[in-house]
Protein backbone atom coordinates (compact mmCIF):
# COMPACT_ATOMS: atom_id res chain seq x y z
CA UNK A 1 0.00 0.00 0.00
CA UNK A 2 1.39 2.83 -0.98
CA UNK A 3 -0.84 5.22 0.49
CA UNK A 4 1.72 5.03 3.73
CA UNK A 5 3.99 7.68 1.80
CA UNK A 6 1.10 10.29 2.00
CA UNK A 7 1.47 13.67 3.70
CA UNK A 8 -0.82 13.12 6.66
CA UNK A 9 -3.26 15.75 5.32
CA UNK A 10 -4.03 14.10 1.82
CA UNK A 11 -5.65 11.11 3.93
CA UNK A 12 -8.47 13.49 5.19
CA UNK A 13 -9.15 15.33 1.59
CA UNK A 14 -12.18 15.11 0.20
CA UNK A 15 -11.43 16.87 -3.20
CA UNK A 16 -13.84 18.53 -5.67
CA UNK A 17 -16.09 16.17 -8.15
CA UNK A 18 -16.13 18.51 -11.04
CA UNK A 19 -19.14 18.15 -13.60
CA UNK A 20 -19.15 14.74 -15.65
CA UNK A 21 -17.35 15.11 -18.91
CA UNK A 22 -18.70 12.56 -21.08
CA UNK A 23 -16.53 10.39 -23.61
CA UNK A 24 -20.31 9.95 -25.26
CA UNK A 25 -20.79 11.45 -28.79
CA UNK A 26 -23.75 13.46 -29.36
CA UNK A 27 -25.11 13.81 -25.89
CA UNK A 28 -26.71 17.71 -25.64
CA UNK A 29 -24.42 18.10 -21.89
CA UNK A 30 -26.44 20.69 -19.75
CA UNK A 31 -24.36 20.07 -16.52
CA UNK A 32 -21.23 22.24 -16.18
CA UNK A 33 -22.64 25.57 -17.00
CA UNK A 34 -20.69 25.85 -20.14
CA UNK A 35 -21.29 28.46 -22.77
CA UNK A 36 -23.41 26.53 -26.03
CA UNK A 37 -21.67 29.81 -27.66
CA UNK A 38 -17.74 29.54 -28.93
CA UNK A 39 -15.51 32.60 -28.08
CA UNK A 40 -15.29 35.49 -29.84
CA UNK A 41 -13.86 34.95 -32.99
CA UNK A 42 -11.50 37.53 -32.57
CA UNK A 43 -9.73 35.03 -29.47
CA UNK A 44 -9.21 32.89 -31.86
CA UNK A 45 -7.43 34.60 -34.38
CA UNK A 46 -5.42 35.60 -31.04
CA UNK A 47 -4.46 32.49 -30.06
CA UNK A 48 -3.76 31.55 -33.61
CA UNK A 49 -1.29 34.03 -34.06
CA UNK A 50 -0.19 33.07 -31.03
CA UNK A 51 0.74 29.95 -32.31
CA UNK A 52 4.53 29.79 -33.04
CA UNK A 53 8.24 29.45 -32.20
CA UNK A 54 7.56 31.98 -29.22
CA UNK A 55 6.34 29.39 -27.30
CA UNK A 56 10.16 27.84 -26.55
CA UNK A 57 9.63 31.17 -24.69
CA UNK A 58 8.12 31.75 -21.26
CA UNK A 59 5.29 33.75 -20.67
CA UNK A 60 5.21 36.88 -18.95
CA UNK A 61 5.24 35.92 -15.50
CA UNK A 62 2.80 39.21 -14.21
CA UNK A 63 0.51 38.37 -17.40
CA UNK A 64 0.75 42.01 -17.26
CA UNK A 65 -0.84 43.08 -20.62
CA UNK A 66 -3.98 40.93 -19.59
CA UNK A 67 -3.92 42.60 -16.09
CA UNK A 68 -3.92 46.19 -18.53
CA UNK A 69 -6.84 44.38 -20.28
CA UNK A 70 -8.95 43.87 -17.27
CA UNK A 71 -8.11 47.06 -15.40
CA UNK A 72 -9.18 49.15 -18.59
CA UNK A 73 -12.49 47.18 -18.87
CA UNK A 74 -13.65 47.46 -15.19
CA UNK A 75 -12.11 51.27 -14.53
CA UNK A 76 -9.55 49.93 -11.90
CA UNK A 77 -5.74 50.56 -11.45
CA UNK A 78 -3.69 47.63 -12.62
CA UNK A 79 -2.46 47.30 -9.12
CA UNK A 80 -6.20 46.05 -8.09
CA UNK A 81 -6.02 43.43 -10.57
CA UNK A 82 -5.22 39.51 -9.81
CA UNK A 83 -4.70 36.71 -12.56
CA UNK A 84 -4.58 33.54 -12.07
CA UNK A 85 -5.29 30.15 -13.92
CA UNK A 86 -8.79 30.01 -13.45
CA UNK A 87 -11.34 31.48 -10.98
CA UNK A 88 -10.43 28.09 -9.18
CA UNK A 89 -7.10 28.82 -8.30
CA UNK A 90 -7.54 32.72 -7.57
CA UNK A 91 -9.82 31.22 -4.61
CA UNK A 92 -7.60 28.60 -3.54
CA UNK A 93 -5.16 31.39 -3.46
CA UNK A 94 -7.33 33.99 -1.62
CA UNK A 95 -7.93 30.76 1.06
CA UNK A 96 -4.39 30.26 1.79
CA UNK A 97 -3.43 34.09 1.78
CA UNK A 98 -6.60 36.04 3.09
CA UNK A 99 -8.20 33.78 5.15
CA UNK A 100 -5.94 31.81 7.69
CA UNK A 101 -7.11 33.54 11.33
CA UNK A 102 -8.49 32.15 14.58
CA UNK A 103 -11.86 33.17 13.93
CA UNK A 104 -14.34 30.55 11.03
CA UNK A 105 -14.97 31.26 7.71
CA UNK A 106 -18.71 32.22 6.58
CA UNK A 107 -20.20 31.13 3.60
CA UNK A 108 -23.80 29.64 2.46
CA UNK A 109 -24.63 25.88 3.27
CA UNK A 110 -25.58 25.91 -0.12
CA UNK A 111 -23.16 27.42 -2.17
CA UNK A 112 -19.88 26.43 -4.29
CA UNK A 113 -19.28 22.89 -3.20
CA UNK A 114 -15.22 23.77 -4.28
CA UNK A 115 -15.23 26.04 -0.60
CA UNK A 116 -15.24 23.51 2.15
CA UNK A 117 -12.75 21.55 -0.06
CA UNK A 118 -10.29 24.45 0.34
CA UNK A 119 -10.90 24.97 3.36
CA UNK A 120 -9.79 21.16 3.91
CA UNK A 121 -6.78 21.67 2.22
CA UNK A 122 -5.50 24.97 4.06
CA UNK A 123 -6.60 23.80 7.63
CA UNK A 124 -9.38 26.92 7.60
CA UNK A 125 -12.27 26.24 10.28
CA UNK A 126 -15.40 27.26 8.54
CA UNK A 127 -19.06 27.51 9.49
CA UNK A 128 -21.95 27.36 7.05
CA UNK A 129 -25.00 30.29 7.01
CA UNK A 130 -27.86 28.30 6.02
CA UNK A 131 -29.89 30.03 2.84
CA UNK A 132 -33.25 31.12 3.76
CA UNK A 133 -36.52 29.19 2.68
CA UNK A 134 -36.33 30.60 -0.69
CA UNK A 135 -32.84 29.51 -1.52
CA UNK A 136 -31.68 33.12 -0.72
CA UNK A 137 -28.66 34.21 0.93
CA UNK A 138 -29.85 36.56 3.84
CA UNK A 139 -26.75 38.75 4.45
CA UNK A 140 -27.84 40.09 7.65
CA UNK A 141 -27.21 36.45 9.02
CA UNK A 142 -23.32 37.20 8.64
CA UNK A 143 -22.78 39.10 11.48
CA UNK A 144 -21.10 36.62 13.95
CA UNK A 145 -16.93 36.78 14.47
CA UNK A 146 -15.22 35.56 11.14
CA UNK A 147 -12.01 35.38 9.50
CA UNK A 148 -13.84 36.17 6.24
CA UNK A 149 -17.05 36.11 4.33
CA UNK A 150 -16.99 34.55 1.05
CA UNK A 151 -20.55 34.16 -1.37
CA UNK A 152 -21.20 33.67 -4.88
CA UNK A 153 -23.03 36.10 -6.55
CA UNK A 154 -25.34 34.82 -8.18
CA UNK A 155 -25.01 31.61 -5.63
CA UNK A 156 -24.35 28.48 -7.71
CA UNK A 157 -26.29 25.99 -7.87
CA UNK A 158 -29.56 28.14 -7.17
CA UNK A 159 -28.93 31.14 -9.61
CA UNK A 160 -30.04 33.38 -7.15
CA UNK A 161 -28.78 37.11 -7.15
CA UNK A 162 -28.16 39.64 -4.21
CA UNK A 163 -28.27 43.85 -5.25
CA UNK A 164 -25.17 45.71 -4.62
CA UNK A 165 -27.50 47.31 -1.93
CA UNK A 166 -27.39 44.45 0.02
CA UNK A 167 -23.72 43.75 -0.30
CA UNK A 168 -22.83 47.36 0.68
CA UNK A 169 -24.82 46.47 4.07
CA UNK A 170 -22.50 43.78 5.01
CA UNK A 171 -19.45 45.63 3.93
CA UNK A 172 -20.56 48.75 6.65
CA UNK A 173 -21.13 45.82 9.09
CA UNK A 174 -18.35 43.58 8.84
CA UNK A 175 -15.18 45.91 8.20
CA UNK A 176 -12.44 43.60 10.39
CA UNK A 177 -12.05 40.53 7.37
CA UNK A 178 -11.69 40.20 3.64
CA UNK A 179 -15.38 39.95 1.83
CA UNK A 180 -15.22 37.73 -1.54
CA UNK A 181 -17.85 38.01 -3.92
CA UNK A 182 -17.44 35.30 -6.43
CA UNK A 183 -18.57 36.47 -9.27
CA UNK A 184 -18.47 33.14 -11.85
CA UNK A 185 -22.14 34.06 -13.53
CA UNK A 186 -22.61 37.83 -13.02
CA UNK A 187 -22.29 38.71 -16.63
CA UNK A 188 -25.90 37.08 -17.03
CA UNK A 189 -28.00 40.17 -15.33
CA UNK A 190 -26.24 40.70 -11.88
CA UNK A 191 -24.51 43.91 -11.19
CA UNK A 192 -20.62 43.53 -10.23
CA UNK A 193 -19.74 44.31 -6.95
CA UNK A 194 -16.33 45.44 -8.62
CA UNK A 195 -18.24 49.17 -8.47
CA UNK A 196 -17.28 49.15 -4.81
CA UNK A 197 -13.99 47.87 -4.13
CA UNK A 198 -12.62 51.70 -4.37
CA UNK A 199 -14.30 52.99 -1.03
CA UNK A 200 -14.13 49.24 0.59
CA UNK A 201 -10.74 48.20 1.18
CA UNK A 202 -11.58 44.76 2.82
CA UNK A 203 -13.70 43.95 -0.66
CA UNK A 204 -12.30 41.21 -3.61
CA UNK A 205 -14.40 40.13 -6.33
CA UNK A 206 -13.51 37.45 -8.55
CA UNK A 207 -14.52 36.87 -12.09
CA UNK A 208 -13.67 34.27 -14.30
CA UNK A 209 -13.43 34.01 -18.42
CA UNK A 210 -15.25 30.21 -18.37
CA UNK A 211 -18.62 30.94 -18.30
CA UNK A 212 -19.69 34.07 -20.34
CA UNK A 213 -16.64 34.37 -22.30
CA UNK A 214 -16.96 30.89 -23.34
CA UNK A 215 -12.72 30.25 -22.34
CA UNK A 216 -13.71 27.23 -19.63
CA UNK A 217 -10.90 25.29 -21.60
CA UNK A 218 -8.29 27.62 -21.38
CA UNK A 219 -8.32 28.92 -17.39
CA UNK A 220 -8.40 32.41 -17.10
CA UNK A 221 -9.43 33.60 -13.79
CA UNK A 222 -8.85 37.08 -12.14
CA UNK A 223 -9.75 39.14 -8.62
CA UNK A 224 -10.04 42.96 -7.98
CA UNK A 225 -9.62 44.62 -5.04
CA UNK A 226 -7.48 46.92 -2.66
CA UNK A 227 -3.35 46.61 -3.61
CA UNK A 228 -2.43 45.49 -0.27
CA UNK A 229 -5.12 42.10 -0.63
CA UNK A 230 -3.58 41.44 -4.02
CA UNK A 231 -0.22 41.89 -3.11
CA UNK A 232 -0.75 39.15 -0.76
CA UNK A 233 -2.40 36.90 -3.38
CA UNK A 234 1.24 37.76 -5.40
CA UNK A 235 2.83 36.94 -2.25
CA UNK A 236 1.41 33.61 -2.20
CA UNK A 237 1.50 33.12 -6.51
CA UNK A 238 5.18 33.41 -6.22
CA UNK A 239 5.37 31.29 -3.75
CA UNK A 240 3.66 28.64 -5.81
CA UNK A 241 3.80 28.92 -9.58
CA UNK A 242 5.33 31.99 -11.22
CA UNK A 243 3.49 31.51 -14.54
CA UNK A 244 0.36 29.89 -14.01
CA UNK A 245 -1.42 31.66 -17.26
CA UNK A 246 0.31 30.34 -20.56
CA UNK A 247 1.07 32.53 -23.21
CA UNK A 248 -2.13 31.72 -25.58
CA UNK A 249 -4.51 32.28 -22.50
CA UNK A 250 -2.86 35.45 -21.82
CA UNK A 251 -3.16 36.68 -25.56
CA UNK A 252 -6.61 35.00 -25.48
CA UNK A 253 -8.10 36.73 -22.43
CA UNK A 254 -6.65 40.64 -24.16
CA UNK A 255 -8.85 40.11 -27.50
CA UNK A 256 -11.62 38.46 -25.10
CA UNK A 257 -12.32 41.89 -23.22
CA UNK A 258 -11.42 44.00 -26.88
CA UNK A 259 -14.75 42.41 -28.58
CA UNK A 260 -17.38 43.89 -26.15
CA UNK A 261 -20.24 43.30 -29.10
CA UNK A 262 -19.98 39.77 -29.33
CA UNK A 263 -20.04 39.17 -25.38
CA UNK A 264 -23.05 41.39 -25.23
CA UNK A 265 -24.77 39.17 -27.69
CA UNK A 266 -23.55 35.95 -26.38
CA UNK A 267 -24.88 37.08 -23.04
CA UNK A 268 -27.80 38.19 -24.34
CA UNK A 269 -29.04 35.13 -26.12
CA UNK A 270 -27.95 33.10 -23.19
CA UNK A 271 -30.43 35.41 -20.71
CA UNK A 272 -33.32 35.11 -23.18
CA UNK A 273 -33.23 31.63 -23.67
CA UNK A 274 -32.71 31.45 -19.77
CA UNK A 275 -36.24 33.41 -19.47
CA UNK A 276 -37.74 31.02 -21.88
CA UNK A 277 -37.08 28.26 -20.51
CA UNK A 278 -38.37 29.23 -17.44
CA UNK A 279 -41.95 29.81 -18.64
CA UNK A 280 -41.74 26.84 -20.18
CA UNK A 281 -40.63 24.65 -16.88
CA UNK A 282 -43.39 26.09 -15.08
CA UNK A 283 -46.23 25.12 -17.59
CA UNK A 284 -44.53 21.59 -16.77
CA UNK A 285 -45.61 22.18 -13.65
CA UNK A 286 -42.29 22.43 -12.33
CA UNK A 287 -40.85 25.62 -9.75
CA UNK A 288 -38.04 27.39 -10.67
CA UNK A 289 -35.67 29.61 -8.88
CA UNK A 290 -35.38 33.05 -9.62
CA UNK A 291 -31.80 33.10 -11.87
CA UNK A 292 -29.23 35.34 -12.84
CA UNK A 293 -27.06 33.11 -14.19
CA UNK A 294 -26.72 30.95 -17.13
CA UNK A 295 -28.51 27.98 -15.32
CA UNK A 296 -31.79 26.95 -13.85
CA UNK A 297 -32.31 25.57 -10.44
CA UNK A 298 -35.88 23.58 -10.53
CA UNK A 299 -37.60 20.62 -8.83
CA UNK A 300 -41.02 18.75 -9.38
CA UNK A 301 -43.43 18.41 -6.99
CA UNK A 302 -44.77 15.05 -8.55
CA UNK A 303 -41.18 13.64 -9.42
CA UNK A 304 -37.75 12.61 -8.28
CA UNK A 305 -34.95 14.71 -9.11
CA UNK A 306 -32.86 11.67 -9.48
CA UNK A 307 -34.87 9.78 -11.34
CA UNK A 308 -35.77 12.67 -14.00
CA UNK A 309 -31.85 13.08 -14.35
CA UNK A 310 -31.60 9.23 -15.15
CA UNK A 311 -34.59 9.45 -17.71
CA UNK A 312 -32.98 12.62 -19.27
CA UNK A 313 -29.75 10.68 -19.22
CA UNK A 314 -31.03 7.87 -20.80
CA UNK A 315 -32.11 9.97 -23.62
CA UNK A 316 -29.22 11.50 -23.99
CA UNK A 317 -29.24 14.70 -22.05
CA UNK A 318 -27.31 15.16 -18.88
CA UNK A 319 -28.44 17.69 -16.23
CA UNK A 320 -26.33 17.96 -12.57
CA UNK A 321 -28.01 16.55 -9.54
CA UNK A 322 -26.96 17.41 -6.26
CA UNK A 323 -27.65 14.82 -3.27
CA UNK A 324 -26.96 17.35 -0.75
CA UNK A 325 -29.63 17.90 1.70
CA UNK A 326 -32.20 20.27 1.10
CA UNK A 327 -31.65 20.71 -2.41
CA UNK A 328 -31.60 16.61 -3.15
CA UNK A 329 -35.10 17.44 -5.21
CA UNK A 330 -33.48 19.74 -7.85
CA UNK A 331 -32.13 20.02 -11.06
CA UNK A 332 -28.83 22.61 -12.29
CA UNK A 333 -29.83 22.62 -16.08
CA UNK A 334 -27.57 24.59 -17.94
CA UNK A 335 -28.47 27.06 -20.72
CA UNK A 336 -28.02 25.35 -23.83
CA UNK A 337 -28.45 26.40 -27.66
CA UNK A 338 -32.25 26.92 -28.68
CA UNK A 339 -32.17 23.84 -30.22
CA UNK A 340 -30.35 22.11 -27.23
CA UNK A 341 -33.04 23.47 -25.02
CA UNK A 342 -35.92 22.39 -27.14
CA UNK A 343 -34.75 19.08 -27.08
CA UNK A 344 -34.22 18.65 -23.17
CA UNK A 345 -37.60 19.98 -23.31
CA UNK A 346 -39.53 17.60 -25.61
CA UNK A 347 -37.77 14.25 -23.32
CA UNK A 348 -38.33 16.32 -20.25
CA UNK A 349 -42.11 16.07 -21.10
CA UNK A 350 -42.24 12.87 -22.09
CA UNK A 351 -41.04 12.31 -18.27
CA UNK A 352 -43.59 14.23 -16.59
């Protein structure tokens, strides 16, 4: 067994199940909260030129031009700006280098199942806030001793979106820790919290490129916030992996934010098909969360979440199901194509 040369720690882990990626041809795969869109076409003529003898070469280590890139776009200084190789590993770095005091870390019971696993992994003590009984995160229920608050916005898996208003409430409240707002799906009708990091120091929001820039295969990831909380995400970077964004992501992620008309459509189509397919789940009789993102949270009162997933599945479709408690009844269907909807559709009602 040779499990006995194993760091004590790794024996407790209990890492991350990420989404099913099936080997299957042809399945229509609603359960990672893809884009159905391709990038901008402009990213790919980026990385295309990108391909060539440069890469013997390594790439900028500060991914400073991209950092440019995302400063311009959101009206920050560079020095606010963060990159790392996905949203993924700008949290796992904001863990180890923001969060590491004697007091737990807050976050929803229902929430980004990838927290409590990095919490594992850096030896944080957490405590969950449970959502209230509409799948909402109630902010006012923050307000015991922390070493940090940390939320999606909109939460994942319920879609569910808090106003700025709201947010700006808990930042006058809780000014002693670091505040994350993980912002993976706010491009699909939320409002950035990234308009208040300026006159909250203790703020960081984190987007990602995966979802509404349609770049989940390259792992682009970035954070904004006050100097002095990046500098410690550098801190810990450097400490780790000095160039963790290759130099095709990098030159992928600069033409990303330089074709604002094609995200805006993408987006766009993504929402509308969103709100469609919401009026169409609830003449199935079925209740749907309010979303913002580009996924639906719904359950059946008639019918088992598990067993509608299998049906689907059998049919080709593949939904995520959650058997968490509380939320062992629902469905995370991703926003497909129009066609890719109106064919989970047609087998969804030949379930119910």
């Amino acid at each position: 067994d040779m499990s006995q040369f194993w760091s004590p720690i790794v024996h407790d882990l209990d890492p991350y199940v990420p989404g099913e990626q099936p080997k299957v041809a042809n399945l229509v795969k609603l359960n990672t909260n893809e884009n159905p869109y391709g990038p901008s076409p402009k990213v790919l003529e980026a990385i295309r030129l990108g391909v060539s003898d440069q890469l013997r070469l390594y790439p900028d280590p500060n991914a400073t031009k991209l950092k440019q890139a995302i400063a311009e776009y959101h009206q920050v200084d560079i020095q606010q700006v963060f990159v790392g190789n996905g949203s993924d590993e700008v949290l796992a770095h904001i863990f180890h280098a923001l969060f590491q005091h004697n007091a737990p870390l807050l976050f929803p019971d229902i929430s980004y199942s990838f927290y409590p696993v990095y919490c594992k992994l850096y030896q944080i003590d957490f405590q969950t806030v449970p959502l209230d009984k509409n799948f909402a995160i109630n902010l006012e229920d923050y307000s015991t001793k922390n070493s940090g608050i940390i939320f999606p916005n909109p939460n994942a898996p319920t879609g569910c979106l808090l106003t700025l208003k709201d947010i700006e409430l808990l930042l006058k409240r809780n000014t002693e820790s670091v505040i994350v707002v993980d912002e993976a799906y706010i491009d699909f009708g939320g409002e950035s919290a990234i308009s208040l990091v300026n006159n909250y120091p203790n703020l960081l929001v984190t987007q990602t490129l995966s979802k509404s820039r349609s770049l989940a295969g390259l792992r682009i990831g970035f954070a904004i916030g006050h100097p002095d909380l990046i500098e410690a995400l550098v801190r810990v970077k450097d400490s780790f992996n000095s160039y963790p964004l290759d130099s095709l992501a990098i030159s992928a992620g600069i033409a990303s934010f330089k074709d604002q008309t094609y995200f805006e459509q993408t987006c766009q189509k993504v929402m509308s098909s969103r709100d469609w397919l919401i009026a169409e789940l609830t003449e199935l009789g079925f209740e749907v969360l309010p979303s913002a993102a580009n996924f639906i949270f719904a359950k059946h009162p008639q019918f088992d979440a598990a067993e509608l997933a299998l049906g689907l599945r059998e049919q080709g479709v593949i939904v995520r199901h959650f058997k968490y408690d509380r939320i062992d009844q629902f469905l995370r269907i991703t926003i497909g194509t129009q066609e890719e909807n109106q064919h989970f559709l047609s087998i969804l009602d030949s379930l119910v």
